[in-house]
Protein backbone atom coordinates (compact mmCIF):
# COMPACT_ATOMS: atom_id res chain seq x y z
CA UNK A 1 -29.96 2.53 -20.26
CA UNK A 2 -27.52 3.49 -22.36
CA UNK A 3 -24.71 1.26 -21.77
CA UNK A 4 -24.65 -2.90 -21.49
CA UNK A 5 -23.12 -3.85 -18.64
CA UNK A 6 -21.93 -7.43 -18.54
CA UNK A 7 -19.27 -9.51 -16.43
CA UNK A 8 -16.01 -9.70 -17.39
CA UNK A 9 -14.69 -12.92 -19.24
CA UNK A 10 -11.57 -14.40 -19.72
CA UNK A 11 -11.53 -13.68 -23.58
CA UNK A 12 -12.24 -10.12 -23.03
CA UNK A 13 -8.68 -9.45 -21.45
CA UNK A 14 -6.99 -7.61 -24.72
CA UNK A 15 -10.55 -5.51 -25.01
CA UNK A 16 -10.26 -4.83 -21.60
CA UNK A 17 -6.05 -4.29 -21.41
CA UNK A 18 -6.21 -2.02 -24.41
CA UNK A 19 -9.03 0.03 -22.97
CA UNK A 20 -6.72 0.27 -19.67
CA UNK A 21 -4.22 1.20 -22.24
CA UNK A 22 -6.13 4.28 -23.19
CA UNK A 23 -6.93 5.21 -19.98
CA UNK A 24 -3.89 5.01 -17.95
CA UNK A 25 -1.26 4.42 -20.36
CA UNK A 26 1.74 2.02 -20.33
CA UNK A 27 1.56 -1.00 -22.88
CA UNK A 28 -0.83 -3.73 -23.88
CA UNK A 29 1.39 -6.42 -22.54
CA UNK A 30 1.73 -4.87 -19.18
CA UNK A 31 -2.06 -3.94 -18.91
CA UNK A 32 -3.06 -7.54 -19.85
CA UNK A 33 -0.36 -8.64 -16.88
CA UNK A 34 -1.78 -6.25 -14.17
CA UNK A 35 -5.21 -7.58 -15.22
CA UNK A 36 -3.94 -10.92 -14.73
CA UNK A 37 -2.56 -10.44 -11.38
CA UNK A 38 -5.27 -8.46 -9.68
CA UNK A 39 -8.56 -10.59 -11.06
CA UNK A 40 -7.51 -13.82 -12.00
CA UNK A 41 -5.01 -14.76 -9.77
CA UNK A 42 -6.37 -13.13 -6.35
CA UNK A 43 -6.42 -15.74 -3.47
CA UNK A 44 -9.82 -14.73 -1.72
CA UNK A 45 -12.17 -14.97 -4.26
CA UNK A 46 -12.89 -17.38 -6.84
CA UNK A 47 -13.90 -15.97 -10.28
CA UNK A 48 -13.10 -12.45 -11.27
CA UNK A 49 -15.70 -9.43 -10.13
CA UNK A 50 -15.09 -7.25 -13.01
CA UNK A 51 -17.45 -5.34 -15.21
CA UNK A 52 -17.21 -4.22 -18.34
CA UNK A 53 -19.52 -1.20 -20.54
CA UNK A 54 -20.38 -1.77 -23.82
CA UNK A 55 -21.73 0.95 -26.62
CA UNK A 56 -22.12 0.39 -30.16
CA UNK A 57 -20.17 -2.91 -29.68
CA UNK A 58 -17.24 -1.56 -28.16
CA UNK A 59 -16.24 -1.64 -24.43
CA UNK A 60 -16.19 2.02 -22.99
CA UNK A 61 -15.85 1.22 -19.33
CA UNK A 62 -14.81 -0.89 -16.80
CA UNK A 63 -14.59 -1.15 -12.39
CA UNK A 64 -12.74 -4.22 -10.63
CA UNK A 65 -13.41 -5.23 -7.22
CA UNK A 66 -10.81 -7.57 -5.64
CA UNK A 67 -10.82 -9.63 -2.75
CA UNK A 68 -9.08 -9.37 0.78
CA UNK A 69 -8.86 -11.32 3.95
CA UNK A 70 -9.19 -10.08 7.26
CA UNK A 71 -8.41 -11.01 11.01
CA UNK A 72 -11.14 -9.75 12.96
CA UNK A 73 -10.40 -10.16 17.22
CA UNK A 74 -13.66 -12.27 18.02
CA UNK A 75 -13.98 -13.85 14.90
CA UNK A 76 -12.20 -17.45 14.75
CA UNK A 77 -12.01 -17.60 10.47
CA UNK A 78 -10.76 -14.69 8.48
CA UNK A 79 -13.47 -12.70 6.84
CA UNK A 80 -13.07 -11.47 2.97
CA UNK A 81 -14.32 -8.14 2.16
CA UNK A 82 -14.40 -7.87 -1.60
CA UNK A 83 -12.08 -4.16 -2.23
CA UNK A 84 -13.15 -1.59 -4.79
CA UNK A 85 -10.85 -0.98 -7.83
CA UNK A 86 -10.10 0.83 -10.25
CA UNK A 87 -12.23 2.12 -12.92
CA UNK A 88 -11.28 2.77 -16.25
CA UNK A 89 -13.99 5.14 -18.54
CA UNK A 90 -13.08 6.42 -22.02
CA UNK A 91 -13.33 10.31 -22.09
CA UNK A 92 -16.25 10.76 -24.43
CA UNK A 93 -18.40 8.45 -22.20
CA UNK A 94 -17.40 9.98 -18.71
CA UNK A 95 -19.90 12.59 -16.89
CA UNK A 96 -22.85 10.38 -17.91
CA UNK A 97 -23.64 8.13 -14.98
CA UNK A 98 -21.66 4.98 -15.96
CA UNK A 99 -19.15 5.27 -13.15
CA UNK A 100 -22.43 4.83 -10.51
CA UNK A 101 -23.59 2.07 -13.10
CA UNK A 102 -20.66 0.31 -13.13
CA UNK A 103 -20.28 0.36 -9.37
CA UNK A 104 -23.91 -0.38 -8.49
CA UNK A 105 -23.98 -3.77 -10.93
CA UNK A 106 -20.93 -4.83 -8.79
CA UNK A 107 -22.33 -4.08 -5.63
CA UNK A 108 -25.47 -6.16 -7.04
CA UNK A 109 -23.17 -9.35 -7.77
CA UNK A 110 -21.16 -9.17 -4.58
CA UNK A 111 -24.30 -9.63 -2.47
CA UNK A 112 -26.11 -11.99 -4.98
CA UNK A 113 -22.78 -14.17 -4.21
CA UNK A 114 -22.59 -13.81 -0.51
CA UNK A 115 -20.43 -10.61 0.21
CA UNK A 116 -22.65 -8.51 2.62
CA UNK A 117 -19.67 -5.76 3.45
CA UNK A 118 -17.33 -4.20 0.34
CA UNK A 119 -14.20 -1.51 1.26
CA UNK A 120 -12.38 0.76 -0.46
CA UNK A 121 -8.78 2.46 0.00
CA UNK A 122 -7.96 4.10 -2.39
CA UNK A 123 -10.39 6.40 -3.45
CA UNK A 124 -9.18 9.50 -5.06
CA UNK A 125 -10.46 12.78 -2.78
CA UNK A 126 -12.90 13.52 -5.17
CA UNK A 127 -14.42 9.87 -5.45
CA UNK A 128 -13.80 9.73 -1.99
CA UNK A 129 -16.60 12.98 -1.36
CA UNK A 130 -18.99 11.96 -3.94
CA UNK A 131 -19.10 7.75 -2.38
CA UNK A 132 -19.84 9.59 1.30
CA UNK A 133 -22.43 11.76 0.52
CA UNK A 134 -23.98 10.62 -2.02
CA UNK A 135 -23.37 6.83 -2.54
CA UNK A 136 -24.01 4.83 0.48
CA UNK A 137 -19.95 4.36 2.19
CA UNK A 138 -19.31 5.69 5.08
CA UNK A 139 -15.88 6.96 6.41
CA UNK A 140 -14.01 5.00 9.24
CA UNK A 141 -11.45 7.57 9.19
CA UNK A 142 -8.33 8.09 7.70
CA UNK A 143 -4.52 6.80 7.54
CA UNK A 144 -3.33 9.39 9.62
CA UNK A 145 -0.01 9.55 7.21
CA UNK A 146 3.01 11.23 8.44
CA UNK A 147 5.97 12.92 5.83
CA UNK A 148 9.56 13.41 6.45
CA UNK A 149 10.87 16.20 3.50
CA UNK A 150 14.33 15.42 3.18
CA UNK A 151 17.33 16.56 1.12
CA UNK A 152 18.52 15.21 -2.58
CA UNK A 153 21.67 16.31 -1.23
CA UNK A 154 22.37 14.03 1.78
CA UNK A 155 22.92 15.48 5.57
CA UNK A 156 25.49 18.30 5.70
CA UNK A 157 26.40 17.71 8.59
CA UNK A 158 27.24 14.42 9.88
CA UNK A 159 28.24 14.75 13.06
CA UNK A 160 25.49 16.83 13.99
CA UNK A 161 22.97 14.20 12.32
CA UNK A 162 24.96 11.20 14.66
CA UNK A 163 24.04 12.89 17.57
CA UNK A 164 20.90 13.80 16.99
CA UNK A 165 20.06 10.02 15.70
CA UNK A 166 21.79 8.52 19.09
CA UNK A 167 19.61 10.35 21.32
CA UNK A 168 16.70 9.57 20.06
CA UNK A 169 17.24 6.09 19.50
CA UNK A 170 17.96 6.43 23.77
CA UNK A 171 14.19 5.84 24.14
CA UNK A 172 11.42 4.01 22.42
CA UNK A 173 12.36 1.68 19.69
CA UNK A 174 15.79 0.42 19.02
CA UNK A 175 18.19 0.38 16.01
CA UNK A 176 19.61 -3.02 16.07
CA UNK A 177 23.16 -1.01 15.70
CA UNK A 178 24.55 2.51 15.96
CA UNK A 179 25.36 4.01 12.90
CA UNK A 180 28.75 4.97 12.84
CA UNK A 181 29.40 2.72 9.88
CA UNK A 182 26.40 4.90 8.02
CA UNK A 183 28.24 7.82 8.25
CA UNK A 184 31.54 6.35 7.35
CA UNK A 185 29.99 4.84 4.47
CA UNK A 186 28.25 7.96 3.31
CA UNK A 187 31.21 9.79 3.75
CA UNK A 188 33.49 7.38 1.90
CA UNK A 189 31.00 7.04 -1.06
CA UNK A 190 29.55 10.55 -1.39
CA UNK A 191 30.50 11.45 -4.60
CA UNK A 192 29.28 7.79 -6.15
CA UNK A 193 26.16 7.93 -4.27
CA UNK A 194 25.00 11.55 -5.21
CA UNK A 195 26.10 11.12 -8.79
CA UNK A 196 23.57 8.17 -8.74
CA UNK A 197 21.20 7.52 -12.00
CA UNK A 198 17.85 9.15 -10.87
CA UNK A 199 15.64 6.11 -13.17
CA UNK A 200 17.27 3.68 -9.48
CA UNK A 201 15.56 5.11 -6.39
CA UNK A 202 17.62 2.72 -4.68
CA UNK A 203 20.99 3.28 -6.40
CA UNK A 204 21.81 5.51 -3.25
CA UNK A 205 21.56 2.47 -1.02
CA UNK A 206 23.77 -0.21 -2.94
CA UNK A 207 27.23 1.37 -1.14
CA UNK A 208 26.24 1.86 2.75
CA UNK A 209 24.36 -1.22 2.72
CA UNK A 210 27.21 -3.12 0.93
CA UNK A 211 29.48 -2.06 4.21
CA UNK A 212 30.53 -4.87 6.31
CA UNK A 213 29.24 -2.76 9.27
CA UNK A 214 25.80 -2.69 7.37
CA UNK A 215 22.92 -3.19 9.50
CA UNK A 216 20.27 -3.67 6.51
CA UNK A 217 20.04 -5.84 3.73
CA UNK A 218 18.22 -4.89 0.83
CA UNK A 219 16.78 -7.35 -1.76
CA UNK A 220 14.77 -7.05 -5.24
CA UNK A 221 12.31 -9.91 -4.21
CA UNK A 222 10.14 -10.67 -1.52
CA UNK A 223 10.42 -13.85 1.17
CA UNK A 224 7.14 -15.09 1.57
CA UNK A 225 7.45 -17.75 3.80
CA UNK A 226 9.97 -15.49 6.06
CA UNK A 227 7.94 -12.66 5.97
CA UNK A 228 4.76 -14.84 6.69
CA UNK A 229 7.08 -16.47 9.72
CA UNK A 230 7.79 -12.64 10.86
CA UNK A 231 4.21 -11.48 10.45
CA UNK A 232 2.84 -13.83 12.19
CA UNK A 233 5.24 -13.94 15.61
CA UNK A 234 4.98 -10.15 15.64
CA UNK A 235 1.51 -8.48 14.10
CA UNK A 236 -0.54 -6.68 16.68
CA UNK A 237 -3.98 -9.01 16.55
CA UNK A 238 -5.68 -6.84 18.95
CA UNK A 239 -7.32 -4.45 16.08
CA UNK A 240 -7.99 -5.64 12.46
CA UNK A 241 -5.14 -6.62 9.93
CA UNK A 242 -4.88 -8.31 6.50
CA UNK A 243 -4.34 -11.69 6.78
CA UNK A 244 0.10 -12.10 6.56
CA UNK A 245 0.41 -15.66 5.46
CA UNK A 246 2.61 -16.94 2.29
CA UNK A 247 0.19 -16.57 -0.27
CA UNK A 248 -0.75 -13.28 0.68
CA UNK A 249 2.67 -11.96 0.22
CA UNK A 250 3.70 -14.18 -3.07
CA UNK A 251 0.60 -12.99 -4.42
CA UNK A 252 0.80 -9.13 -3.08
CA UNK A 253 4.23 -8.58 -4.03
CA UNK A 254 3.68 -10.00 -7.80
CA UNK A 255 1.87 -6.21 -8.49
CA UNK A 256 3.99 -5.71 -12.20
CA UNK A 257 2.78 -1.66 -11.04
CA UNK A 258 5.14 -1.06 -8.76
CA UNK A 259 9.02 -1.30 -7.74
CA UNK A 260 9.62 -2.27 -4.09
CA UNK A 261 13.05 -3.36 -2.18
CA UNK A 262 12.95 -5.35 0.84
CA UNK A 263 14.73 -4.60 3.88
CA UNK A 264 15.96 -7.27 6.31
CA UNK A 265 18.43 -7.16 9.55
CA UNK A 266 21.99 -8.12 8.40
CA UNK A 267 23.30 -12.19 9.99
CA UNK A 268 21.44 -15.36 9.92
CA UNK A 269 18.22 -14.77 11.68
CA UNK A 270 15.40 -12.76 9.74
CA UNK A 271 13.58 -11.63 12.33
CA UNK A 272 12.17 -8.43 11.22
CA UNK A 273 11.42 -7.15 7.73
CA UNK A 274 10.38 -3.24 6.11
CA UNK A 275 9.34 -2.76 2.46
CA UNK A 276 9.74 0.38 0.26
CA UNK A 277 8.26 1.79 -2.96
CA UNK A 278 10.12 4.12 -4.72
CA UNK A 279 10.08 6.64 -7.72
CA UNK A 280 12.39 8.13 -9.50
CA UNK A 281 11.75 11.80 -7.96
CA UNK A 282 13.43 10.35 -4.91
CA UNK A 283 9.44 9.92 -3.31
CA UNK A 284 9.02 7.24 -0.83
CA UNK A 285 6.82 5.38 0.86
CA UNK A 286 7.89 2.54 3.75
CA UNK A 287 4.31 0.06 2.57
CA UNK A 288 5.21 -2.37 4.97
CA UNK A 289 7.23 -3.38 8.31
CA UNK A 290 6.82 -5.91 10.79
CA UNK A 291 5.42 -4.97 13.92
CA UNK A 292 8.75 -4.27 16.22
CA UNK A 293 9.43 -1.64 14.00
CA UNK A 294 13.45 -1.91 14.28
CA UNK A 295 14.00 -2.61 10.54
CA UNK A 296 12.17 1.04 9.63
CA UNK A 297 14.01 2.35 12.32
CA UNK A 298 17.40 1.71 10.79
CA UNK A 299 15.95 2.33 7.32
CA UNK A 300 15.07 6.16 8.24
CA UNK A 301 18.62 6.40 9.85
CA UNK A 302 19.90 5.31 6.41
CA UNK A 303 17.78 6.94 3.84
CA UNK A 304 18.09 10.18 5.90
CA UNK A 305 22.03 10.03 5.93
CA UNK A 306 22.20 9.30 2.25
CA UNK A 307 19.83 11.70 0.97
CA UNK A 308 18.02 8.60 -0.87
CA UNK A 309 14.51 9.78 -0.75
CA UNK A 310 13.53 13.44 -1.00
CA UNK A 311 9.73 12.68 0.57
CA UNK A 312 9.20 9.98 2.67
CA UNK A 313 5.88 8.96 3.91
CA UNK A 314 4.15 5.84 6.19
CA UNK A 315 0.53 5.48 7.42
CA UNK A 316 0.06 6.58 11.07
CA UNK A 317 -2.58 4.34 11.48
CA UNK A 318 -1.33 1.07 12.58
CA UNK A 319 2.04 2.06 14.07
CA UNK A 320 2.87 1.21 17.49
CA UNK A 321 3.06 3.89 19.71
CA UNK A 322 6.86 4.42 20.17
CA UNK A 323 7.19 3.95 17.05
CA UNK A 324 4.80 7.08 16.00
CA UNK A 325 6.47 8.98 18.43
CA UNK A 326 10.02 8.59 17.63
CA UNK A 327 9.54 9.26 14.01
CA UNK A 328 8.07 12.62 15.27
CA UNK A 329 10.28 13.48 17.26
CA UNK A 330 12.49 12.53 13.85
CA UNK A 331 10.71 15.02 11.77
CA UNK A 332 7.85 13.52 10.68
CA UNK A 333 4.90 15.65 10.12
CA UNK A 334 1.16 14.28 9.37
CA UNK A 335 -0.28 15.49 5.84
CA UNK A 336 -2.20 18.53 6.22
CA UNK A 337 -5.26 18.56 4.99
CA UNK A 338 -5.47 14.52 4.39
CA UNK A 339 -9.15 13.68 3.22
CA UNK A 340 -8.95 10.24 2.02
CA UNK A 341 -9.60 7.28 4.23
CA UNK A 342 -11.08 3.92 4.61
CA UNK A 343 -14.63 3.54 3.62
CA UNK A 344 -16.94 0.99 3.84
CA UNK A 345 -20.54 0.14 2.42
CA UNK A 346 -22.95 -2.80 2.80
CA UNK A 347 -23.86 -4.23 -0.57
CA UNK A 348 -27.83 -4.56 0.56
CA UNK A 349 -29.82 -1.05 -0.25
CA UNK A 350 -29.75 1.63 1.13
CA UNK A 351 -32.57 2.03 3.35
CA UNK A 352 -31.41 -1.24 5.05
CA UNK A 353 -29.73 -0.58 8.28
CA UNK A 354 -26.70 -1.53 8.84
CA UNK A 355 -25.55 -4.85 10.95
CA UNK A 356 -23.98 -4.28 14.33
CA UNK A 357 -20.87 -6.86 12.63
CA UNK A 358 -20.68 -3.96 9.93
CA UNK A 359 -20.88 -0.88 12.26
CA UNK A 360 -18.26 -2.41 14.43
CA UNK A 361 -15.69 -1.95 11.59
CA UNK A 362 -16.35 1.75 11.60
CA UNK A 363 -13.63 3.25 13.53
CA UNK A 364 -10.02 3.50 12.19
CA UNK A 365 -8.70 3.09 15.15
CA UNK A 366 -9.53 -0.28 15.33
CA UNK A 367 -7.26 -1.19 12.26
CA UNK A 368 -3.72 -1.92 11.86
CA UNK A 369 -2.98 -1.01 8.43
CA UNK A 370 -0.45 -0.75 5.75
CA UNK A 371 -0.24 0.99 2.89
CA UNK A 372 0.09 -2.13 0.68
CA UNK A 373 -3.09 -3.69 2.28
CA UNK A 374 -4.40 -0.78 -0.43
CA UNK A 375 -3.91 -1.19 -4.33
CA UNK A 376 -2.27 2.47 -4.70
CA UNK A 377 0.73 0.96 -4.05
């Protein structure tokens, strides 16, 4: 063997940030913070399961695994199925096996320390196509994503866009308001809101949602214990979901990666919540939403009649079923040609069967899940 592979330790976190560094880019301090966050702080398992490649005294490679909690219906405790990472390879030692060594060494600790199922989601397509035909996962399916295209521009037509939003919010899942006020507001701030910086994804938001007839609130930073309250009067328990308690979401929502905004029904009772990631393209993605699905209701209405987000996507899988069809009937299409999924392999080897526990996890219809239950985001 060409490479050492050895676990990662605490005082390799610079060697291990700066090779992140060279792979994915960013800075050292961030890289060292992501590292932090992901390994070292995750709730569901003690001890980081990262590996590290060494040549020549020098680490080359790396793959992270990192823990997440599951309800299962039948199962009274939650079950933790250790998620693969990302893996980070220096060009002149890619092509040459290490990614398989890498991932076969973690699949080797995982069952030494009692993990007999791992998951990934968010396998690129090609990683995805190589782990299912030639690496032991198999596909459950996948997220069944659906994409609105908007305009940069906002709605031309107002009118037009009220009356089309009123009759389809006739049937299926309710706004918690109309939304005159959104059009006022659009109308009254147009100018302002299209001239908006593009480094804010959000800057189109700040003026309708500062309107006293605002039915959203949008904040920077998450509400654990109210989103854990929400979550857990409202989740769908009949299929399988991430475990929504407060430490889930303080530690979820401490990703440094990413930029979210959280979306809440205006007045004293939270009693619904939607979260959004956002670049600076105007490319969306709703990652979250409790399980009434009002607060991405009025979200849509509003990102739609400002022209905030240019692409807009959510996983099908997971969504109630009014609430899939009434953001078809909104113009929401599902991605053609989708490949990537949810997979799943046992850590024994492979010419060990597979458990009936394990093969009852195999259909994706059987989850409700979220983008953010998935490190891409």
């Amino acid at each position: 063997m060409s490479f050492l592979i050895a676990p990662f330790e605490p005082k390799m976190l610079d060697e291990v940030a700066a090779l992140r560094l060279a792979v994915f880019g960013r800075t050292l301090e961030f890289n060292r913070a992501y590292l932090t966050w992901k390994y070292l702080q995750n709730p569901y398992i003690q001890g980081p399961v990262l590996h590290v490649a060494h040549k020549d005294g020098e680490i080359v490679g790396m793959r992270g695994w990192f823990g997440t909690s599951w309800q299962v219906p039948g199962r009274d405790a939650a079950t933790v199925i250790p998620q693969a990472a990302e893996s980070a390879i220096l060009p002149d030692h890619r092509h040459q096996g290490l990614f398989r060594e890498l991932t076969q060494f973690g699949l080797d600790e995982l069952r030494r320390r009692g993990y007999p199922l791992v998951m990934s989601m968010s396998a690129t397509e090609y990683n995805y196509e190589v782990a299912t035909k030639s690496m032991g996962w198999r596909s459950a399916g996948n997220y069944q994503p659906l994409v609105w295209s908007g305009g940069a521009e906002g709605v031309d037509d107002p009118s037009e866009w009220r009356k089309r939003s009123a009759e389809r919010l006739r049937t299926g899942v309710k706004s918690t308001r109309g939304i005159s006020w959104l059009v006022k507001a659009t109308r009254k701030g147009t100018n302002r809101v299209r001239g908006a910086s593009a480094a804010d994804p959000f800057r189109r938001l700040e003026e309708p949602l500062a309107h006293p007839e605002a039915t959203l609130r949008m904040e920077r930073t998450p509400r654990p214990s109210v989103m854990a309250e929400i979550a857990s009067s409202s989740d769908d328990r009949s299929r399988i979901i991430h475990t929504r308690d407060e430490t889930y979401f303080s530690w979820r929502y401490g990703d440094p990666r990413s930029t979210y905004r959280f979306f809440y029904p205006t007045g004293d009772a939270y009693d619904g919540f939607c979260v959004l990631s956002g670049a600076s393209s105007g490319q969306m993605s709703i990652v979250d939403w409790s399980s009434d699905g009002r607060v991405v209701v009025d979200l849509i209405n509003i990102l739609e009649t400002t022209g905030a987000a240019s692409r807009l996507d959510i996983w099908g899988t997971g969504l109630p079923v009014d609430l899939s069809s009434l953001l078809r009937d909104t113009g929401f299409k599902p991605e053609p040609n989708e490949k990537r999924g949810l997979i799943l392999r046992t850590t024994n080897t492979d010419d060990q069967p597979w458990s009936a526990d394990a093969e009852s996890l195999l259909d994706i219809d059987d989850w409700n899940l979220r983008m953010i239950f998935s490190d891409r985001h």
